[in-house]
Every structure is written in structure tokens, then in C-alpha cells.
N, C-alpha and C. Protein backbone atom coordinates (compact mmCIF):
# COMPACT_ATOMS: atom_id res chain seq x y z
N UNK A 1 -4.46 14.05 -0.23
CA UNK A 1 -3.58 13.01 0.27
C UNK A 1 -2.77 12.44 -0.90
N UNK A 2 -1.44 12.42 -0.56
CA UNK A 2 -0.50 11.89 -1.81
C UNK A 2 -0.44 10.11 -1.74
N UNK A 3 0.07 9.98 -3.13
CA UNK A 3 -0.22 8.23 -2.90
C UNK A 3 1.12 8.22 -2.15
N UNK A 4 0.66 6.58 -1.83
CA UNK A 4 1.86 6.27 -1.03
C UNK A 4 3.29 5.60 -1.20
N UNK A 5 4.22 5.97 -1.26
CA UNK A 5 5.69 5.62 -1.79
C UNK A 5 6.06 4.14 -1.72
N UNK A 6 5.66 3.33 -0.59
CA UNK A 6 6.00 2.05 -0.05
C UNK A 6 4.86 1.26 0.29
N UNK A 7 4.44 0.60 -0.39
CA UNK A 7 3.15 -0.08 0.07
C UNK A 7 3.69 -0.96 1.72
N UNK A 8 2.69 -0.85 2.33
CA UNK A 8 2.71 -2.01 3.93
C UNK A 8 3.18 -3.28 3.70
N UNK A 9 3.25 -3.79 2.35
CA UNK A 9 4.09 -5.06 2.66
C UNK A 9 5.45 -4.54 2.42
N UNK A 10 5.99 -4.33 1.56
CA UNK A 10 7.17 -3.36 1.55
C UNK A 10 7.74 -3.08 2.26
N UNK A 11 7.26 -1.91 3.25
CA UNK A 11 7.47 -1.61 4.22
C UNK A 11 8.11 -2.75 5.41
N UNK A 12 7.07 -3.38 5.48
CA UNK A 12 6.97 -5.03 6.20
C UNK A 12 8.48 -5.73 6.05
N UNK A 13 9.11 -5.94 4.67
CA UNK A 13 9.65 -6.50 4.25
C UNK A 13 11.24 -5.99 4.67
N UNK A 14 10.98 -4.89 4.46
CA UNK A 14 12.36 -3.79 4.82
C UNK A 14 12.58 -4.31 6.34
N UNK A 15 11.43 -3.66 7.49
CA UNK A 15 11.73 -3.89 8.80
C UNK A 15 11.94 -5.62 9.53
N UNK A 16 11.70 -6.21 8.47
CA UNK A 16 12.45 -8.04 8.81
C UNK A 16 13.38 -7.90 8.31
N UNK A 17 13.74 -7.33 7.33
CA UNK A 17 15.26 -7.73 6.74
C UNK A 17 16.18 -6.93 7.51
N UNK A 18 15.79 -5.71 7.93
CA UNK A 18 16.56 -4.39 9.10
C UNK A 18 16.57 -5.81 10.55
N UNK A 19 15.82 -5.70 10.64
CA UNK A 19 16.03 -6.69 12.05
C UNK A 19 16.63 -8.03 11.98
N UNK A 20 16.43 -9.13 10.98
CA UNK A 20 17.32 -10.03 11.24
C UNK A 20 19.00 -9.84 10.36
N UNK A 21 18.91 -8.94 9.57
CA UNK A 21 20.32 -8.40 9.17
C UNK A 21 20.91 -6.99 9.31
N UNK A 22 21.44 -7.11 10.59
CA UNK A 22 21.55 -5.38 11.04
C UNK A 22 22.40 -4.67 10.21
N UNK A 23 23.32 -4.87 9.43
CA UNK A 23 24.16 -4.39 8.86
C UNK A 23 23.40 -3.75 7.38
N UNK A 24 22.73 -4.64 6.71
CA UNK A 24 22.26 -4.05 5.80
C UNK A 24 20.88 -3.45 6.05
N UNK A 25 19.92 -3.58 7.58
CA UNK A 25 19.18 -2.63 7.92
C UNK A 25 19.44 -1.06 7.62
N UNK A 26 20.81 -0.89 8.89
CA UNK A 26 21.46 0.01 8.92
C UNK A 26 22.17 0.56 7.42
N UNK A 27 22.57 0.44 6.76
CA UNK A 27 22.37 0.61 5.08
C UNK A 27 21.15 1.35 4.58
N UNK A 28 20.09 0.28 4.76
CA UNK A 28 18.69 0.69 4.37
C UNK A 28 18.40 1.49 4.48
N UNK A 29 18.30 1.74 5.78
CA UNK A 29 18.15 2.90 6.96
C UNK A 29 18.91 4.31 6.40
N UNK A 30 19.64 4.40 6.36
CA UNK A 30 20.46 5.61 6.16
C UNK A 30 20.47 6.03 4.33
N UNK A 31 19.87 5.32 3.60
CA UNK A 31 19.68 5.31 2.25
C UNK A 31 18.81 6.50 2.21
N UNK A 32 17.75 5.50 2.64
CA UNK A 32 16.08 6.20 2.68
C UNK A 32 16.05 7.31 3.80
N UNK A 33 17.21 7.11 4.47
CA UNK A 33 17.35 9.09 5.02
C UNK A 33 17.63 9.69 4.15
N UNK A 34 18.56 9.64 3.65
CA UNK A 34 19.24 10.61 2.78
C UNK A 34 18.17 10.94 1.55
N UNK A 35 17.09 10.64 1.70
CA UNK A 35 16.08 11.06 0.08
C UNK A 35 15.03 12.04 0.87
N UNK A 36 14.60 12.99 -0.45
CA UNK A 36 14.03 14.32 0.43
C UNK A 36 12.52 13.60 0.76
N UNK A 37 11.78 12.92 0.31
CA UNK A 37 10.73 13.06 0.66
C UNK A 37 9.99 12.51 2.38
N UNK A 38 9.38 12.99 3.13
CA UNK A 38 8.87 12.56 4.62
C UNK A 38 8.97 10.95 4.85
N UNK A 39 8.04 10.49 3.85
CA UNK A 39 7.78 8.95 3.89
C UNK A 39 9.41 8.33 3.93
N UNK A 40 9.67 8.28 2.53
CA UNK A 40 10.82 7.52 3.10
C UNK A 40 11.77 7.90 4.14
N UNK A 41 12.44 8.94 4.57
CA UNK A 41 13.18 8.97 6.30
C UNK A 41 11.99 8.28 7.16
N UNK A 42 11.20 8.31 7.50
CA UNK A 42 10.61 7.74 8.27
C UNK A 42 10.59 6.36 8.45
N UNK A 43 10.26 5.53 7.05
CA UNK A 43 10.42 4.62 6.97
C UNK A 43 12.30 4.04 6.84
N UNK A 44 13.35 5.14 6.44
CA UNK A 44 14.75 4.97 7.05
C UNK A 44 15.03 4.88 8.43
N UNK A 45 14.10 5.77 9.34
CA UNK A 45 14.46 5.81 10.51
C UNK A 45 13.90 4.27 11.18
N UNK A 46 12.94 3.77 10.71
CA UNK A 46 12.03 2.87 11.41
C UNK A 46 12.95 1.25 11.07
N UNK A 47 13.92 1.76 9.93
CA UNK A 47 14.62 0.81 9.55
C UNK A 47 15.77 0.35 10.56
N UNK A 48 16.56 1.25 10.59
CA UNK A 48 17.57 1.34 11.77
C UNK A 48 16.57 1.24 13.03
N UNK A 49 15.85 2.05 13.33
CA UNK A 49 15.10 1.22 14.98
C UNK A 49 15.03 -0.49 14.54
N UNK A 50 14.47 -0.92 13.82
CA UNK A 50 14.70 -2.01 13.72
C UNK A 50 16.14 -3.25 13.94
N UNK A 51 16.92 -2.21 12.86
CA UNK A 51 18.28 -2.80 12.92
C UNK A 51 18.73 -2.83 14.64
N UNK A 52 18.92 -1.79 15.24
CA UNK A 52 19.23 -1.70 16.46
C UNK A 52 18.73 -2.58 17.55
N UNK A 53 17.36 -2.67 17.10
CA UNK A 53 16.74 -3.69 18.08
C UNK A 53 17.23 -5.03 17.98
N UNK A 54 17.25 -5.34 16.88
CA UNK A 54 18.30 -7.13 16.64
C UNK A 54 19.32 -6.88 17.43
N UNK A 55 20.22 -6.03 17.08
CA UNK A 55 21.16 -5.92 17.04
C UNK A 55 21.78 -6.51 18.71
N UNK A 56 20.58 -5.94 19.53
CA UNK A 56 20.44 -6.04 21.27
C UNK A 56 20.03 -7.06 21.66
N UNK A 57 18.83 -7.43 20.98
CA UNK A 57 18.34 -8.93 21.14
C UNK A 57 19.25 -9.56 20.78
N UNK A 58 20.02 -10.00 19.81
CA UNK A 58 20.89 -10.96 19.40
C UNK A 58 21.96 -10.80 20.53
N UNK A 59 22.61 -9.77 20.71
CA UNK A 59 24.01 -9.84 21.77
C UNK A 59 22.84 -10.26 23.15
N UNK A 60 22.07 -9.81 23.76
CA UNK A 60 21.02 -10.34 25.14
C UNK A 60 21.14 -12.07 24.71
N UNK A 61 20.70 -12.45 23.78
CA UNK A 61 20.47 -14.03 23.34
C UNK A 61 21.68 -15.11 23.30
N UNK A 62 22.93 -13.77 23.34
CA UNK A 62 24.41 -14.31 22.61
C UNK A 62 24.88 -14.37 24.21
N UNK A 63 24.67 -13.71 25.00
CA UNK A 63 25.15 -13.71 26.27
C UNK A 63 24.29 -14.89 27.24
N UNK A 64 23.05 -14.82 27.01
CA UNK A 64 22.31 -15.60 27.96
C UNK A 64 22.65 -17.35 27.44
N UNK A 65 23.10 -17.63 26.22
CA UNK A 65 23.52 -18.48 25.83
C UNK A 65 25.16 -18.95 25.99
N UNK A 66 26.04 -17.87 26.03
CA UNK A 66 27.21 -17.90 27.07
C UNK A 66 26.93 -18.46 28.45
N UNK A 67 26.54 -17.53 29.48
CA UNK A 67 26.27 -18.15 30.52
C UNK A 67 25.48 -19.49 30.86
N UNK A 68 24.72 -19.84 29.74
CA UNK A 68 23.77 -21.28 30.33
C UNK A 68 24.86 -22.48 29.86
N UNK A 69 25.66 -21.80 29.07
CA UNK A 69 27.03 -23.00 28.72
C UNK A 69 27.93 -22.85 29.54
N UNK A 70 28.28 -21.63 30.41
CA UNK A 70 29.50 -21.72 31.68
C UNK A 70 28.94 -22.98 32.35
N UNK A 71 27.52 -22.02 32.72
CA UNK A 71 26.85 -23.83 33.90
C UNK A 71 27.12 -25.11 33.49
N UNK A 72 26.63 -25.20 32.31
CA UNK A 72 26.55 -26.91 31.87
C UNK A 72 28.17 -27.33 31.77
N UNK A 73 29.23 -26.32 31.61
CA UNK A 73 30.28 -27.09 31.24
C UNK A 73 31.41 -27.47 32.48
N UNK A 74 30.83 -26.76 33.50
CA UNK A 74 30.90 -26.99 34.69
C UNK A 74 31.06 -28.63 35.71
N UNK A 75 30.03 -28.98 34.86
CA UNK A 75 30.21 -30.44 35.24
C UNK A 75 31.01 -31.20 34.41
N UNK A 76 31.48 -32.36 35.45
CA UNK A 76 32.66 -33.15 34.94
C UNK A 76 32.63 -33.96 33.63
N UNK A 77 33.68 -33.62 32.71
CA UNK A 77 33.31 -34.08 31.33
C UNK A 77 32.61 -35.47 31.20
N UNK A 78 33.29 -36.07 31.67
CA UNK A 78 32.59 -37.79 32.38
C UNK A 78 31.76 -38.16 32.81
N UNK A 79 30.98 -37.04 33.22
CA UNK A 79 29.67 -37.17 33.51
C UNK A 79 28.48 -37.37 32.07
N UNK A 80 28.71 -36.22 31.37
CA UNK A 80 28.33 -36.14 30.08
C UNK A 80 28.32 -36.91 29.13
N UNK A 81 29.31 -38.04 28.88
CA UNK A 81 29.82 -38.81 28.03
C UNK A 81 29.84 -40.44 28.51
N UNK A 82 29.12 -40.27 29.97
CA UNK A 82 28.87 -42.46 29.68
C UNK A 82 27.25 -41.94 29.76
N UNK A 83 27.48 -43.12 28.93
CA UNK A 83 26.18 -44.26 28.58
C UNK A 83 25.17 -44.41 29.69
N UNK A 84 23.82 -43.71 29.84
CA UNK A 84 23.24 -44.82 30.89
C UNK A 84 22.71 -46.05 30.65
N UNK A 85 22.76 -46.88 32.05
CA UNK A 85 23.02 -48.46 31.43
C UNK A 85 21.88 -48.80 32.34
């Protein structure tokens, strides 16, 4: 058994930073493809799954937060803005 290239926090560290920053996931991701050894593509590929997954959650979160503001803005501005007394 060969040692291992990326220790589990490492690893760890890559797939939070792939998921809450998709852009440089996707970077990551395609880095550590491009190098010959198994471990790292794997851990490139697992990068981008990551990235991708934000990427959906955030637009799902970005939309469901659109629509709960159509509703609320719906009502009359005046409603929103006195005082209860």
C-alpha cells in the first residue's frame, strides 16, 4: 500500500472550499485531473462534484428566496411601514 498523497483533512479542506466557492472548486478540480497519479483525479473529480453541488444549492436557495420576496412584496407598501400603536 502506497502512502497517501492528501491526508483526510486536506482532502476535507479542498471539498469546503470546492463547495462554498465554485469557481475555484472547479479550478481545483480540473488541476488535480490533469496530474497522473489515481489519488489525486479522484480527489479532482470529488472536487468539482462538490463545486457543482453548491453551485445548485445556491441557485435552488437563490430562487426559493426570489419567490418568498414576490409574496411578501405583494402587500401594500403601507402596510409594512406604520407603526403598530
Amino acid at each position: 500500500m502506497s502512502a497517501q498523497k492528501y491526508s483526510t483533512g486536506i482532502r476535507w479542506i479542498l471539498y469546503i472550499v470546492s463547495f462554498l466557492f465554485t469557481l475555484i472548486g472547479i479550478v481545483i478540480g480540473i488541476v488535480l485531473m490533469t496530474r497522473g497519479d489515481e489519488e489525486s483525479k479522484a480527489v479532482g473529480k470529488n472536487c468539482i462534484i462538490a463545486a457543482i453541488i453548491g453551485l445548485v444549492l445556491g441557485c435552488v436557495c437563490y430562487l426559493l428566496a426570489m419567490m418568498m420576496g414576490v409574496g411578501a412584496s405583494a402587500l401594500p407598501t403601507g402596510m409594512l411601514l406604520l407603526p403598530i400603536v
